[in-house]
C-alpha atoms as a PDB file:
ATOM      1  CA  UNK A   1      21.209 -24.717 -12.425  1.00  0.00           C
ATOM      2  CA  UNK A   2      19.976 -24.485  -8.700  1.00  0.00           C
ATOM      3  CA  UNK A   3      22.897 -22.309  -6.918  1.00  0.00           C
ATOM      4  CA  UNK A   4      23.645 -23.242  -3.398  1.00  0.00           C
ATOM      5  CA  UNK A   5      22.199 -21.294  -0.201  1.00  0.00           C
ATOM      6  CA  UNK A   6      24.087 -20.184   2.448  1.00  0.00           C
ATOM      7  CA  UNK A   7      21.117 -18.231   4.716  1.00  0.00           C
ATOM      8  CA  UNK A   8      17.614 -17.623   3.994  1.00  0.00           C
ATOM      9  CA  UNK A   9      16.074 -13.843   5.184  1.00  0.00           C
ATOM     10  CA  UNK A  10      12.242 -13.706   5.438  1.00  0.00           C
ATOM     11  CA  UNK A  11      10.025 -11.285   6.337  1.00  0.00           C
ATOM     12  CA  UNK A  12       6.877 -12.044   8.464  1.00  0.00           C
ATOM     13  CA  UNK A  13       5.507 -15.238  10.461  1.00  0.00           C
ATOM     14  CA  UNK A  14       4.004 -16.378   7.641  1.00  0.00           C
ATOM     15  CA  UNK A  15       7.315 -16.401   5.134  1.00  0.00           C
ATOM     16  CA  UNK A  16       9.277 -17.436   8.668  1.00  0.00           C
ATOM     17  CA  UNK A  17       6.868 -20.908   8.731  1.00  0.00           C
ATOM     18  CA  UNK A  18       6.751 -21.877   4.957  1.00  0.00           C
ATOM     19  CA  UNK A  19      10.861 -21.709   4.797  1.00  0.00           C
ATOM     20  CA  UNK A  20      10.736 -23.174   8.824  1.00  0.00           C
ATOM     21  CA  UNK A  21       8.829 -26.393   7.047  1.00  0.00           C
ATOM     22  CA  UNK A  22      10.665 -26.316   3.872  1.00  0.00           C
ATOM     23  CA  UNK A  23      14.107 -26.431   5.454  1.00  0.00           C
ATOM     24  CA  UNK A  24      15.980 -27.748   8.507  1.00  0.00           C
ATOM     25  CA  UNK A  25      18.969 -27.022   7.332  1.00  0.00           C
ATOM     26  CA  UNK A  26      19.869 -23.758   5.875  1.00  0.00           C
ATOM     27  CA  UNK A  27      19.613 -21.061   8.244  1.00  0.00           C
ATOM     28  CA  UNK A  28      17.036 -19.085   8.642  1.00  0.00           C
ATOM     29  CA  UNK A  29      17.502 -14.935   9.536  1.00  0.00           C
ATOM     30  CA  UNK A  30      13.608 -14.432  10.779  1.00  0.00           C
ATOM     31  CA  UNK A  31      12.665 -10.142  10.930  1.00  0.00           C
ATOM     32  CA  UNK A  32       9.340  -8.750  11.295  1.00  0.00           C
ATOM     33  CA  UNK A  33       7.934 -10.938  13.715  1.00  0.00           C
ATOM     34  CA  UNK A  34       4.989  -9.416  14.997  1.00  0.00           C
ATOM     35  CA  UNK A  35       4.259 -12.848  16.979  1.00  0.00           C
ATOM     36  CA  UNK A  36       5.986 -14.190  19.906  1.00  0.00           C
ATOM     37  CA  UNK A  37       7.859 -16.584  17.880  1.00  0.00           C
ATOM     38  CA  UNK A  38       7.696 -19.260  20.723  1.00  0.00           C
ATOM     39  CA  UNK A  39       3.636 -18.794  20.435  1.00  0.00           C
ATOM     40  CA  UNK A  40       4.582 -19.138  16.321  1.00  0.00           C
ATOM     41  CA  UNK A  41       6.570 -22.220  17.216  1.00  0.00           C
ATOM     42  CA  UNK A  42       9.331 -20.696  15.024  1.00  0.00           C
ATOM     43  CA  UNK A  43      12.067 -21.181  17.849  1.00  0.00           C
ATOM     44  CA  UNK A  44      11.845 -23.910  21.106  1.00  0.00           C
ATOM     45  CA  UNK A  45      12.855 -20.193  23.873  1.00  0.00           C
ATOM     46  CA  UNK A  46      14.166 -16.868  22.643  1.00  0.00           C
ATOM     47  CA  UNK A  47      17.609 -17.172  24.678  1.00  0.00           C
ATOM     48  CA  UNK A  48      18.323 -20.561  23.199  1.00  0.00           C
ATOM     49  CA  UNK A  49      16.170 -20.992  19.387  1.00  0.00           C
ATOM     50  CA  UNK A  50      17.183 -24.985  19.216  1.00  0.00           C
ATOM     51  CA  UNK A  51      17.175 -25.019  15.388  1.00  0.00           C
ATOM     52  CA  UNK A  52      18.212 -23.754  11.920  1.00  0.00           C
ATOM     53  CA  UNK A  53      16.085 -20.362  12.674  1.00  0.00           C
ATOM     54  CA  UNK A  54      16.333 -17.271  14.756  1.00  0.00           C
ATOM     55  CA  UNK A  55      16.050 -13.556  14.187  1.00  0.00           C
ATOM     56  CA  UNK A  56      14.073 -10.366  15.418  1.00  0.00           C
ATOM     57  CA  UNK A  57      10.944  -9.659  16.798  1.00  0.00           C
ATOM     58  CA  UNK A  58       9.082  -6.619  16.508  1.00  0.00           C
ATOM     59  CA  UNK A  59       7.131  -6.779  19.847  1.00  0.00           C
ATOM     60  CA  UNK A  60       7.588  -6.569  23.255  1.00  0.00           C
ATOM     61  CA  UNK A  61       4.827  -7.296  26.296  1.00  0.00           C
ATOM     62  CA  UNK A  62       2.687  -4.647  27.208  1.00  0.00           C
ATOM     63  CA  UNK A  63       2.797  -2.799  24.265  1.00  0.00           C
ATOM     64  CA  UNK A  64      -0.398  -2.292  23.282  1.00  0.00           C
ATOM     65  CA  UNK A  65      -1.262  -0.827  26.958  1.00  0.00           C
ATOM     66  CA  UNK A  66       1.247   1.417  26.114  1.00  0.00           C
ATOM     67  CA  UNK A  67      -0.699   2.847  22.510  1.00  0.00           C
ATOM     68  CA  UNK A  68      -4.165   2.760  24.047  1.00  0.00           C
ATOM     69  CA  UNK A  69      -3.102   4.783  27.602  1.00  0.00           C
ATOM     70  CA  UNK A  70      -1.092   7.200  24.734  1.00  0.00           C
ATOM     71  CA  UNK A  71      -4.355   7.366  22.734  1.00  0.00           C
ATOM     72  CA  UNK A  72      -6.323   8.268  25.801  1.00  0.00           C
ATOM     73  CA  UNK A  73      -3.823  10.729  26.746  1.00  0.00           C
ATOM     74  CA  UNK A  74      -4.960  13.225  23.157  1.00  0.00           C
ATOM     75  CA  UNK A  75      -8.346  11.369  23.002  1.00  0.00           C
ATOM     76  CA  UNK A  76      -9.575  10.954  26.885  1.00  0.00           C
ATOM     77  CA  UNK A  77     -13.296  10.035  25.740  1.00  0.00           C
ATOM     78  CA  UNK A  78     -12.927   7.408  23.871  1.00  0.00           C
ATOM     79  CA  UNK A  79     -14.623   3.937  25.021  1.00  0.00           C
ATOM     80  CA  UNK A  80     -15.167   1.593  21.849  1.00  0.00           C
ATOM     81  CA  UNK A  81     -12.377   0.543  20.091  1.00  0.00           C
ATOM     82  CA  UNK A  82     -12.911  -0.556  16.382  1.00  0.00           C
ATOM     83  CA  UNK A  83      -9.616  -3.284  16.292  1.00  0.00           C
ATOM     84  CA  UNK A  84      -8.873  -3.787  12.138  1.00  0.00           C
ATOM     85  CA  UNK A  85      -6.972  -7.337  11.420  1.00  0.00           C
ATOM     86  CA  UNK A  86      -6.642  -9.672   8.935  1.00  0.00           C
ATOM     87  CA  UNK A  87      -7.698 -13.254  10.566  1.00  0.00           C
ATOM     88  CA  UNK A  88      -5.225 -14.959   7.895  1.00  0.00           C
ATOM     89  CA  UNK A  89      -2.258 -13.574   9.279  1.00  0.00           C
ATOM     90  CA  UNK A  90      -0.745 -15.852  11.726  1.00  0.00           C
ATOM     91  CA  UNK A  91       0.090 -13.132  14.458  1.00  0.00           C
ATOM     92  CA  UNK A  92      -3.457 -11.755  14.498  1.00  0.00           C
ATOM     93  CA  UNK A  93      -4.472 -13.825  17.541  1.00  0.00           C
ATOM     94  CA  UNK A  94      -1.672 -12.330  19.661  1.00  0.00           C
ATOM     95  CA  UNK A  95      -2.513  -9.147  18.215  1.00  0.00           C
ATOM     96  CA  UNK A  96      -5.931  -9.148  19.362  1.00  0.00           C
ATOM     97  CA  UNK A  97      -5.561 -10.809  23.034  1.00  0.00           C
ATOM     98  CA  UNK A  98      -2.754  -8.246  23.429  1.00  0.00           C
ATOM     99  CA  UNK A  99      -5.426  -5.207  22.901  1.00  0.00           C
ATOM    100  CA  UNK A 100      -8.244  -6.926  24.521  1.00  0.00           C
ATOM    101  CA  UNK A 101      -6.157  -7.759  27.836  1.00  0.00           C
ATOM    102  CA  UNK A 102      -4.993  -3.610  27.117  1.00  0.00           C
ATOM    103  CA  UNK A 103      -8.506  -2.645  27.363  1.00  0.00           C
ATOM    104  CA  UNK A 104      -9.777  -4.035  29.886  1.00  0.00           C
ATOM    105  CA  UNK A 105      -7.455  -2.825  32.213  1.00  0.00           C
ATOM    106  CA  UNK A 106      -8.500   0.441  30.607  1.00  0.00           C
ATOM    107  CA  UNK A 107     -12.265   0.083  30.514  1.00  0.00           C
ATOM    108  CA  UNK A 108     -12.875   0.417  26.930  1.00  0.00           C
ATOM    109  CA  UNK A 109     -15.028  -1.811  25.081  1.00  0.00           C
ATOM    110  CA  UNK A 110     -13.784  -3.527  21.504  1.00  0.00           C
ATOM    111  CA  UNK A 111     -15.342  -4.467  18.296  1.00  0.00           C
ATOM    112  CA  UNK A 112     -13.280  -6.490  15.035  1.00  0.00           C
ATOM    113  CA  UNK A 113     -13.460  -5.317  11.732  1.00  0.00           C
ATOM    114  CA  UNK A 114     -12.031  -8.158   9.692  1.00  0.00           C
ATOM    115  CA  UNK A 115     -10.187  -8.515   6.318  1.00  0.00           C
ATOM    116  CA  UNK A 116      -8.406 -11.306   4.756  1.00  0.00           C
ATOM    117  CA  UNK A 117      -7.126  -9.526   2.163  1.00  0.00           C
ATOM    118  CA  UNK A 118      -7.082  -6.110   0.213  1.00  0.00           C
ATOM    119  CA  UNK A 119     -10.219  -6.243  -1.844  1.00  0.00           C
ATOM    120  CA  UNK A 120     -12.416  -7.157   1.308  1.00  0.00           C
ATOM    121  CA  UNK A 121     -10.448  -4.702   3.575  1.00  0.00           C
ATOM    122  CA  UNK A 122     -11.440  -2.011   0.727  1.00  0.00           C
ATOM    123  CA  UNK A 123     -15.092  -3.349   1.108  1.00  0.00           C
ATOM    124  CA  UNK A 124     -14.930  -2.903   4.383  1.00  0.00           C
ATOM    125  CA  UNK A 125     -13.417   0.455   4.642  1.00  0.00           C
ATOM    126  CA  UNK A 126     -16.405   1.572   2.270  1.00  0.00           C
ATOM    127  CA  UNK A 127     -19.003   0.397   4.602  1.00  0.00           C
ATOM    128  CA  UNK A 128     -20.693   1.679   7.587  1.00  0.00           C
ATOM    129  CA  UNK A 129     -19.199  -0.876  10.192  1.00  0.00           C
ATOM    130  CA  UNK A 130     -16.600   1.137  12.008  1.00  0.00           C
ATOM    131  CA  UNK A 131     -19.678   3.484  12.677  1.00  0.00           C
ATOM    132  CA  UNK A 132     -20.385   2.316  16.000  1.00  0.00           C
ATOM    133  CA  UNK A 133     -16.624   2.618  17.795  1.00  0.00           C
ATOM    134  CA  UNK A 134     -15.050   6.184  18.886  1.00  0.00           C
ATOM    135  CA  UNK A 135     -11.446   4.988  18.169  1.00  0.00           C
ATOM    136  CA  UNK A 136      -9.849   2.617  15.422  1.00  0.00           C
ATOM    137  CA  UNK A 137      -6.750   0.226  16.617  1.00  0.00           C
ATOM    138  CA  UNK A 138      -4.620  -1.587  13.640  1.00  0.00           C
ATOM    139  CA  UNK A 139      -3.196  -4.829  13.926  1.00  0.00           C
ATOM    140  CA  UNK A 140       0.007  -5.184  11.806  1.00  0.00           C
ATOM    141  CA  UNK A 141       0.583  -7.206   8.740  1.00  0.00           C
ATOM    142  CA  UNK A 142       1.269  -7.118   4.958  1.00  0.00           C
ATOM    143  CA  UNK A 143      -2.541  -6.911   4.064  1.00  0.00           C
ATOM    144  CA  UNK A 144      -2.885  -3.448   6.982  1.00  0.00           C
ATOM    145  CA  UNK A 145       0.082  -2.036   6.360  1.00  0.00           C
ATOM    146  CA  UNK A 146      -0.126  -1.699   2.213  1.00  0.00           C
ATOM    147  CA  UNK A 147      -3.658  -0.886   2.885  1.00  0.00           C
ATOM    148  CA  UNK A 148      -2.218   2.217   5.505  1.00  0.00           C
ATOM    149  CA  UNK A 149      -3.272   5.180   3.577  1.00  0.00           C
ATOM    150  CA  UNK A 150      -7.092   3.743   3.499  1.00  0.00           C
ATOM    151  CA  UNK A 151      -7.142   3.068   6.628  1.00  0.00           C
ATOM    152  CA  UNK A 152      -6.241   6.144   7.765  1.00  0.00           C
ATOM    153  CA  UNK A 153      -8.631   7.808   5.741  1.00  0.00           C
ATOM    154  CA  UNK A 154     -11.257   5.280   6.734  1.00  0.00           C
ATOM    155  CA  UNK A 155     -10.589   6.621  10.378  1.00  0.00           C
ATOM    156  CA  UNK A 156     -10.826  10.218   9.310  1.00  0.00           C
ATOM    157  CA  UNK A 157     -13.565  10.372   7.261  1.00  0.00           C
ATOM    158  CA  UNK A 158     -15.392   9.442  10.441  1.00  0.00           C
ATOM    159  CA  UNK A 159     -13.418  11.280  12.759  1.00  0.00           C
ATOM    160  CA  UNK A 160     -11.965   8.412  14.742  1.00  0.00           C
ATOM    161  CA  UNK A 161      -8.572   8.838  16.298  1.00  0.00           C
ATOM    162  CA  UNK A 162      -6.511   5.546  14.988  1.00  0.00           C
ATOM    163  CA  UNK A 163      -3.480   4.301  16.430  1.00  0.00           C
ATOM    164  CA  UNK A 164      -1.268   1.283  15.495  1.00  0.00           C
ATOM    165  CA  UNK A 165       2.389   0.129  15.939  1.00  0.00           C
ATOM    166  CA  UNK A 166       4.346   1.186  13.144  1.00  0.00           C
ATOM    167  CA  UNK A 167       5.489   4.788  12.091  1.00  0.00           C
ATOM    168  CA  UNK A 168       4.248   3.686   8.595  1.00  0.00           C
ATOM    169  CA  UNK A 169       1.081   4.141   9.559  1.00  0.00           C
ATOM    170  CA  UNK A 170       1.063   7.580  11.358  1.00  0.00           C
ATOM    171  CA  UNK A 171       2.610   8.803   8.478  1.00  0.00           C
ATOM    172  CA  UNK A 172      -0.279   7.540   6.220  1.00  0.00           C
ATOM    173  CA  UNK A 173      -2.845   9.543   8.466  1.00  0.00           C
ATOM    174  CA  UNK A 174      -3.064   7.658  11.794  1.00  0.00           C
ATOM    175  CA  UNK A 175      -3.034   9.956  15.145  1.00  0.00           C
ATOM    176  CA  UNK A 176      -0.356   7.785  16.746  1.00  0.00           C
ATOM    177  CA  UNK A 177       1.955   4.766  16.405  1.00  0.00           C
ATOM    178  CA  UNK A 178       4.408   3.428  18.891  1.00  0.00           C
ATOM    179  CA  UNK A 179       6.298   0.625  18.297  1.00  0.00           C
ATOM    180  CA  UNK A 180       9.793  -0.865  16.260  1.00  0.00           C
ATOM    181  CA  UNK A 181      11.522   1.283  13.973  1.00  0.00           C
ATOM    182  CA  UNK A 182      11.346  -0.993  10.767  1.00  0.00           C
ATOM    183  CA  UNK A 183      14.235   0.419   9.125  1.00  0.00           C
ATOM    184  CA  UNK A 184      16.430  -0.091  11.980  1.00  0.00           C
ATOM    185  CA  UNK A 185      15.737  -3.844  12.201  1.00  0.00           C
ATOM    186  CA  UNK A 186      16.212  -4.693   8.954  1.00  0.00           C
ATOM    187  CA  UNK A 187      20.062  -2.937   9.544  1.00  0.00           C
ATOM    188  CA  UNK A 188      20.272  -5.076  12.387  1.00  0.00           C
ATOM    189  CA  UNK A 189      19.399  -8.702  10.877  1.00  0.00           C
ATOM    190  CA  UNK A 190      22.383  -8.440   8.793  1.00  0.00           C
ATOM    191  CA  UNK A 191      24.548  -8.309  11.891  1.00  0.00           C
ATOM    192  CA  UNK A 192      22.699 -11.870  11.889  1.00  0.00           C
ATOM    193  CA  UNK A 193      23.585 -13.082   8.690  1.00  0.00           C
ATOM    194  CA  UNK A 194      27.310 -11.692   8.859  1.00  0.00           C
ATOM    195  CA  UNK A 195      27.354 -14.303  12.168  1.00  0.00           C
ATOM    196  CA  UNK A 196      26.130 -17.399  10.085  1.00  0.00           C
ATOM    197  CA  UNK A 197      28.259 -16.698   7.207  1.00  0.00           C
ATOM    198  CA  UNK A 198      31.526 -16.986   9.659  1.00  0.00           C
ATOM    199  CA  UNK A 199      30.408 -19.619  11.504  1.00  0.00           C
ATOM    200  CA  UNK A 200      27.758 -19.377  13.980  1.00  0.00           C
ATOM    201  CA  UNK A 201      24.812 -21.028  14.433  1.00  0.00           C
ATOM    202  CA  UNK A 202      20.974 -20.108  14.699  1.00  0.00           C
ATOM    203  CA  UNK A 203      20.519 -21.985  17.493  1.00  0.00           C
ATOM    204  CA  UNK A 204      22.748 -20.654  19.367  1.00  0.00           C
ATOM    205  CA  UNK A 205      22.097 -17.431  18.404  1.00  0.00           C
ATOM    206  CA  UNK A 206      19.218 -15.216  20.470  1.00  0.00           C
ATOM    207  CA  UNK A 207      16.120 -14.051  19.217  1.00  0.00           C
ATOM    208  CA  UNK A 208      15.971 -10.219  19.744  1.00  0.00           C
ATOM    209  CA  UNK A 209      13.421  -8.583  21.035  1.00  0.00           C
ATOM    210  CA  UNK A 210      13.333  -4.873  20.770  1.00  0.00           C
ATOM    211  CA  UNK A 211      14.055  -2.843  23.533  1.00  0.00           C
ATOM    212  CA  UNK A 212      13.959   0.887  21.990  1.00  0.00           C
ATOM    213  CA  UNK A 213      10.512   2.141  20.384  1.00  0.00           C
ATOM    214  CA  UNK A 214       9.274   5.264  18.888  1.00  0.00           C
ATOM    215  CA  UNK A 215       6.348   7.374  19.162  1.00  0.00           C
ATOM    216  CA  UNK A 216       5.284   9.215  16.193  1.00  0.00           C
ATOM    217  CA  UNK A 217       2.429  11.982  16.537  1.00  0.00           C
ATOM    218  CA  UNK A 218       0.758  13.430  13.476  1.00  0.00           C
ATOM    219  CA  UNK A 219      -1.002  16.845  14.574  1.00  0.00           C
ATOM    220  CA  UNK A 220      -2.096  17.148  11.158  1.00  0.00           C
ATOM    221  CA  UNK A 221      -4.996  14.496  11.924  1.00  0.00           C
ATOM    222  CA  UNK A 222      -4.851  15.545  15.551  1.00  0.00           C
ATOM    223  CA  UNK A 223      -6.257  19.093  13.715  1.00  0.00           C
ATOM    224  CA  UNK A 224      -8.125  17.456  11.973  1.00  0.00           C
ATOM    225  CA  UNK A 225     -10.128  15.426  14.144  1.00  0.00           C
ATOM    226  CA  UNK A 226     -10.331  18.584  16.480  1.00  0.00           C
ATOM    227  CA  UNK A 227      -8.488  16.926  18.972  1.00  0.00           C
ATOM    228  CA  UNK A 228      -5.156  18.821  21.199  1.00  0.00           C
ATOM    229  CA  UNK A 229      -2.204  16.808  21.670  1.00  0.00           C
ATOM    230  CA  UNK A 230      -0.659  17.370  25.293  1.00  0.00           C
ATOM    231  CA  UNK A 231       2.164  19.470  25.162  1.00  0.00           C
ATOM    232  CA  UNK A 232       4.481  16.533  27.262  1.00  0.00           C
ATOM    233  CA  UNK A 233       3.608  14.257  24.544  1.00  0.00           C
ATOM    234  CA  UNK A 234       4.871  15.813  21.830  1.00  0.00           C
ATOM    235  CA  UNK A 235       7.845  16.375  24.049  1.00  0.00           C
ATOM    236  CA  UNK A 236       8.621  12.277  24.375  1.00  0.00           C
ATOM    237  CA  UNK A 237       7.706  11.762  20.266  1.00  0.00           C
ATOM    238  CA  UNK A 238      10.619  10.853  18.699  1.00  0.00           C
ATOM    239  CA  UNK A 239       8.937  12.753  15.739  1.00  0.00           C
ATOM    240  CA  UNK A 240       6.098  14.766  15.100  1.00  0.00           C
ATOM    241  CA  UNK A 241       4.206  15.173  11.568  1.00  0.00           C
ATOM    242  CA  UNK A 242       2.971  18.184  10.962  1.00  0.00           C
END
């Protein structure tokens, strides 16, 4: 017997657009969106969503000029930036204009190391085509971040300081993350849901963008790679693996 819904909770663009075209009806509590979910076409403006669907974003602008000037500040030599994404995730795009627009106002140069899923990103990891950057960048998603451990020891096997935007990731062996506590906003979207069960509706209620980030440092790898971490920085981390 098919019991009735009263609110829908995904996780991701891509969950957020398969229950966004199966439903216009049931509300929809959207977390982990990585995208601009106006550039998703999840929601018509974040103030005002215009349909059964709003939520939380995990991004914010000018975030990714904010991990590669923090990544220059342990690593100041680095140029070439190996970016890892998976082209089948939907925020990927944004991803990667974000951190090309980042460095070119930095004047480092980028190459993509591409996996669709975890069998080719272990492939790729065991090949010889990160060789030619000084620094790894992650993009975030499902196939990245369950792959975070590898990665990490994909960028220390060849000594590459790695940053991405989730603490998840730092703790798995990259240098740095900045970005949304994860944690935190899955707390927060059931201050969403409690509003649709009394009453209120999605599109009337904003999309959230985050306001608050944290910077994680792990001086393991920074030891590791050789590499000091300025004594101010570790002062603004919110946390610091040792």
């Amino acid at each position: 017997m098919r019991q009735r819904v009263d609110v829908i909770v995904t996780v991701g663009e891509g969950a957020a657009l398969v229950a966004r075209r199966a439903t216009n009806a049931i509300p929809i509590v959207a977390t982990e969106l990585g995208q601009d979910p106006v550039k998703a076409g999840l929601v018509t403006s974040l103030a005002r969503p215009g349909g059964n669907l709003t939520g939380l974003a995990t991004q914010s602008d000018e975030l990714w000029e904010k991990r590669l000037g923090l990544l220059r500040q342990i690593a100041p030599r680095v140029s070439r930036i190996a970016v890892i994404a998976n082209p089948a995730y939907p925020g990927t795009l944004s991803c990667i204009e974000e951190i090309r627009s980042a460095a070119q106002g930095l004047g480092l140069q980028l190459s993509y190391l591409e996996a669709s899923e975890g069998t080719a990103l272990q492939r790729l990891l065991g090949s010889s085509e990160g060789d030619a950057a000084d620094a790894v960048a992650v993009c975030w998603d499902g196939v990245t971040l369950a792959n975070a451990r590898a990665i990490g020891d994909f960028a220390l096997k060849r000594r590459l300081p790695s940053v991405a935007p989730l603490r998840e990731y730092a703790s798995a062996g990259a240098l740095l993350s900045f970005g949304t506590n994860l944690p935190a906003q899955r707390r927060r979207a059931a201050y969403y849901v409690d509003k649709i069960l009394k009453g209120a509706k999605p599109a009337d209620l904003p999309v959230e963008r985050p306001t608050l980030f944290e910077l994680i440092v792990n001086t393991t790898t920074a030891t590791t790679l050789g590499l000091t971490v300025p004594p101010a920085l570790l002062i603004l981390a919110d946390e610091v693996l040792q």
